[in-house]
N, C-alpha and C. Protein backbone atom coordinates (compact mmCIF):
# COMPACT_ATOMS: atom_id res chain seq x y z
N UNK A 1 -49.16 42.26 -29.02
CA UNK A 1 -48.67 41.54 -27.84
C UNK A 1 -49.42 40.22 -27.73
N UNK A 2 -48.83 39.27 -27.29
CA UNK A 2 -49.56 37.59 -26.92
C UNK A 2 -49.53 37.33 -26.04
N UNK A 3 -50.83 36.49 -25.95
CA UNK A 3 -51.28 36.04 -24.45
C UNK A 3 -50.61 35.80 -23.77
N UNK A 4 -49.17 35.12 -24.10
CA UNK A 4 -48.23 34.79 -23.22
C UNK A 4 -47.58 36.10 -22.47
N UNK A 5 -47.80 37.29 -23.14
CA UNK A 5 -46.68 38.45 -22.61
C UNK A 5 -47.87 39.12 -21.95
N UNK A 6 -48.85 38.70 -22.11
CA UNK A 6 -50.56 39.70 -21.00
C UNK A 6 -50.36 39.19 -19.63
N UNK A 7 -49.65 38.02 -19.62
CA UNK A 7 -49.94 37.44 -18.59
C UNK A 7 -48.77 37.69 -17.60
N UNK A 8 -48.81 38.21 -16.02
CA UNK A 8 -47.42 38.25 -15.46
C UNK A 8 -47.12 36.86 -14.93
N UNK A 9 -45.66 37.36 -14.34
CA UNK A 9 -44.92 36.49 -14.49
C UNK A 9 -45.28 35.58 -12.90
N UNK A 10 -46.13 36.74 -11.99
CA UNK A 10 -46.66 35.51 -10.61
C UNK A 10 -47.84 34.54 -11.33
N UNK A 11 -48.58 35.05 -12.19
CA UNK A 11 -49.57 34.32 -12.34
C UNK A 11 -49.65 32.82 -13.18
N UNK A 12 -48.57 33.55 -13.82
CA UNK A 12 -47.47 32.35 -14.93
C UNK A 12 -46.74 31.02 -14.15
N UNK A 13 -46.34 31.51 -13.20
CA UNK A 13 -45.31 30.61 -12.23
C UNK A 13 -46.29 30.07 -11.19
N UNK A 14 -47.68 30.85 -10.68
CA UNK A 14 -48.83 29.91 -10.10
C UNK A 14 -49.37 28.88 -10.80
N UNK A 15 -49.74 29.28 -12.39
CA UNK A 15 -49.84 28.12 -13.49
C UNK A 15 -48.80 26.86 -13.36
N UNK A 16 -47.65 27.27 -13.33
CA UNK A 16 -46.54 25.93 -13.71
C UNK A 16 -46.85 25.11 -12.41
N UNK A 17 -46.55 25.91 -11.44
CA UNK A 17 -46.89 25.10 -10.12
C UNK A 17 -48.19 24.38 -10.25
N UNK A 18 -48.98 24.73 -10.17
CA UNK A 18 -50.47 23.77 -10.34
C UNK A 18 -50.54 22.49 -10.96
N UNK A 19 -49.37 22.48 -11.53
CA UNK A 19 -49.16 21.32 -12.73
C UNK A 19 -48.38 20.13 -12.12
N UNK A 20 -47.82 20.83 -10.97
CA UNK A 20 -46.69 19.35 -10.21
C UNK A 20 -47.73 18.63 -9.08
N UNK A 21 -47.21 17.36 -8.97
CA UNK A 21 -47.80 16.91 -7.84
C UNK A 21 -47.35 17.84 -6.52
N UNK A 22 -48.29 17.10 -5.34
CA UNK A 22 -48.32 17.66 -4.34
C UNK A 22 -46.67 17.06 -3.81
N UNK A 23 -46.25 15.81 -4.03
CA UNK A 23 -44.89 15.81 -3.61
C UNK A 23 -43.81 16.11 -4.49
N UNK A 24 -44.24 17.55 -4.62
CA UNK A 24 -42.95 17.86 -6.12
C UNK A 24 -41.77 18.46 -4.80
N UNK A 25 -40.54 18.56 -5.14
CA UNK A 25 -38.96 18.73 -4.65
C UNK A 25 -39.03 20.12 -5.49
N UNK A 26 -37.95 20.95 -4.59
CA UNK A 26 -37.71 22.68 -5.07
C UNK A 26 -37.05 22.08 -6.35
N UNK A 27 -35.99 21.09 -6.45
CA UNK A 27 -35.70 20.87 -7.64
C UNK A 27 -36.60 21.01 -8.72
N UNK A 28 -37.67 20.18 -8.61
CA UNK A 28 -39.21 20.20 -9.49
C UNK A 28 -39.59 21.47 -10.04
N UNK A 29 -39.66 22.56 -8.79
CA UNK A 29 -40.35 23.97 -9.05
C UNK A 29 -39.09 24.54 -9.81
N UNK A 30 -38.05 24.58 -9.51
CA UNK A 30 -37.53 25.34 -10.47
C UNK A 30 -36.96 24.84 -11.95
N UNK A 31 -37.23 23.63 -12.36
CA UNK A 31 -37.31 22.85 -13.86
C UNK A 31 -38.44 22.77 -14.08
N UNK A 32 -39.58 23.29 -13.71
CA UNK A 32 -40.36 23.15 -14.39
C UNK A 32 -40.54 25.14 -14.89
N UNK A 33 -40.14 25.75 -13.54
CA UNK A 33 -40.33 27.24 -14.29
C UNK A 33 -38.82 27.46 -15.18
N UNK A 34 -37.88 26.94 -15.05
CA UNK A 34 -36.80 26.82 -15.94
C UNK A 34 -37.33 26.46 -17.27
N UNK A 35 -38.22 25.56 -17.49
CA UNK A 35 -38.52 24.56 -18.73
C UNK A 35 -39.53 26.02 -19.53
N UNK A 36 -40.73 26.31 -18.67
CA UNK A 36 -41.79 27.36 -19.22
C UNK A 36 -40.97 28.59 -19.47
N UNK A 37 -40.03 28.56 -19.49
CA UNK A 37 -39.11 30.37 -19.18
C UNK A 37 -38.88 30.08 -20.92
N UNK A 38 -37.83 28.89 -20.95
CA UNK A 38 -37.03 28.77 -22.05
C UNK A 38 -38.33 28.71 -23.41
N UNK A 39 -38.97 27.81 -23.40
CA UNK A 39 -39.95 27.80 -24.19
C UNK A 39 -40.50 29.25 -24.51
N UNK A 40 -40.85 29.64 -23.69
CA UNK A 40 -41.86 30.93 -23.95
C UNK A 40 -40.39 32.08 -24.55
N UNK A 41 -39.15 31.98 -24.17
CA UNK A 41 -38.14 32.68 -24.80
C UNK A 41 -38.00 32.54 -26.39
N UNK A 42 -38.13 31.31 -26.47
CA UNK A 42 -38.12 30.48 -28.16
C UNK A 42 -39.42 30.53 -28.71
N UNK A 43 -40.82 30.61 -28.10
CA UNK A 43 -41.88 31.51 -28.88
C UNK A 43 -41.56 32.77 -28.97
N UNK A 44 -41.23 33.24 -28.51
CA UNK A 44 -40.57 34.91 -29.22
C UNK A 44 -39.97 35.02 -30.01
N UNK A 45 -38.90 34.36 -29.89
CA UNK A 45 -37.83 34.17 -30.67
C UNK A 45 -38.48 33.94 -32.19
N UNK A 46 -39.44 32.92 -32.16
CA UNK A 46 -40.15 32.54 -33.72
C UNK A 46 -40.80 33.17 -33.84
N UNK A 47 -41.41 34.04 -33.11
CA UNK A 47 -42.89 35.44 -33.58
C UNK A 47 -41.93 36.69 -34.05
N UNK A 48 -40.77 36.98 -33.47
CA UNK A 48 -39.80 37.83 -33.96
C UNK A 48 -38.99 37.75 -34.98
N UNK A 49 -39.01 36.23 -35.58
CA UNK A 49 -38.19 35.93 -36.78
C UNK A 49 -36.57 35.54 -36.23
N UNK A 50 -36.72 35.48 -35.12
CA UNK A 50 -35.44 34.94 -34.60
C UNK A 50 -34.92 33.65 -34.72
N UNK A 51 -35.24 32.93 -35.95
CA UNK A 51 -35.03 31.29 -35.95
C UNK A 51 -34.71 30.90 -37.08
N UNK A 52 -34.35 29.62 -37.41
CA UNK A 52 -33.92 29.38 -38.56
C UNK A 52 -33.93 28.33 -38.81
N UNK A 53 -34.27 28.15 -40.00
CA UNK A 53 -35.26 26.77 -40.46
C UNK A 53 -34.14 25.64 -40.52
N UNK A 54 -34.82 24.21 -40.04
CA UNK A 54 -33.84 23.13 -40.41
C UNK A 54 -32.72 23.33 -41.59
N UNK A 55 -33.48 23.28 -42.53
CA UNK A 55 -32.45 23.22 -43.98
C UNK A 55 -30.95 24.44 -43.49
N UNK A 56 -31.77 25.14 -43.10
CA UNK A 56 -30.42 26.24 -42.69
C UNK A 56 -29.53 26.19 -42.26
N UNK A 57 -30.18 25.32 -40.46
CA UNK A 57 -29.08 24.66 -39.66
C UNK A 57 -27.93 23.88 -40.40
N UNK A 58 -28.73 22.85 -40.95
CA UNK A 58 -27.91 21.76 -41.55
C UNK A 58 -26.75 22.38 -42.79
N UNK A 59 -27.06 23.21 -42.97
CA UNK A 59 -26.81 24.15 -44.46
C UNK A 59 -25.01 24.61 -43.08
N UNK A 60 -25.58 25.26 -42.33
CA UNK A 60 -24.50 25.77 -41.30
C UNK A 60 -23.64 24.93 -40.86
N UNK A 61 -24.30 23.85 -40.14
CA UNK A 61 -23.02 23.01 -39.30
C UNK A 61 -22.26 21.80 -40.85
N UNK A 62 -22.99 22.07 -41.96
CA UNK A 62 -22.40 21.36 -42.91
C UNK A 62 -22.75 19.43 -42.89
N UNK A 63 -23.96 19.45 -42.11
CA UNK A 63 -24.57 17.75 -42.18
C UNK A 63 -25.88 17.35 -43.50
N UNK A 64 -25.70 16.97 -43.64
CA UNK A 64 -26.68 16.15 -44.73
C UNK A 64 -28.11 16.25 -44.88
N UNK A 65 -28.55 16.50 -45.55
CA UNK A 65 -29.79 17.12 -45.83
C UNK A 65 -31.06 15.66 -46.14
């Protein structure tokens, strides 16, 4: 398990917050825990083997290497 998954998810979302100014907008709080959600989804994703290397992509959508 990784540090990221030891950690819950209030203490995680007290972290993101700490990070905005004091005049951050609810808009703010929830793109910034929107932004840390997705990321930390896509470190899994690559510790699980869930990804796929450039050459691949490009190999897929058929663009130029």
């Amino acid at each position: 398990m990784s540090s990221i998954e030891n950690t819950s998810i209030k203490t995680k979302a007290h972290e993101t917050l700490q990070t905005l100014p004091d005049n951050a907008s609810w808009e703010d709080v929830m793109y910034s825990i929107y932004v840390r959600q997705k990321i930390e989804n896509g470190l899994k994703d690559v510790a699980e083997g869930n990804s796929l290397s450039v050459e691949e992509v490009r190999k897929r959508f058929g663009l130029p290497e």
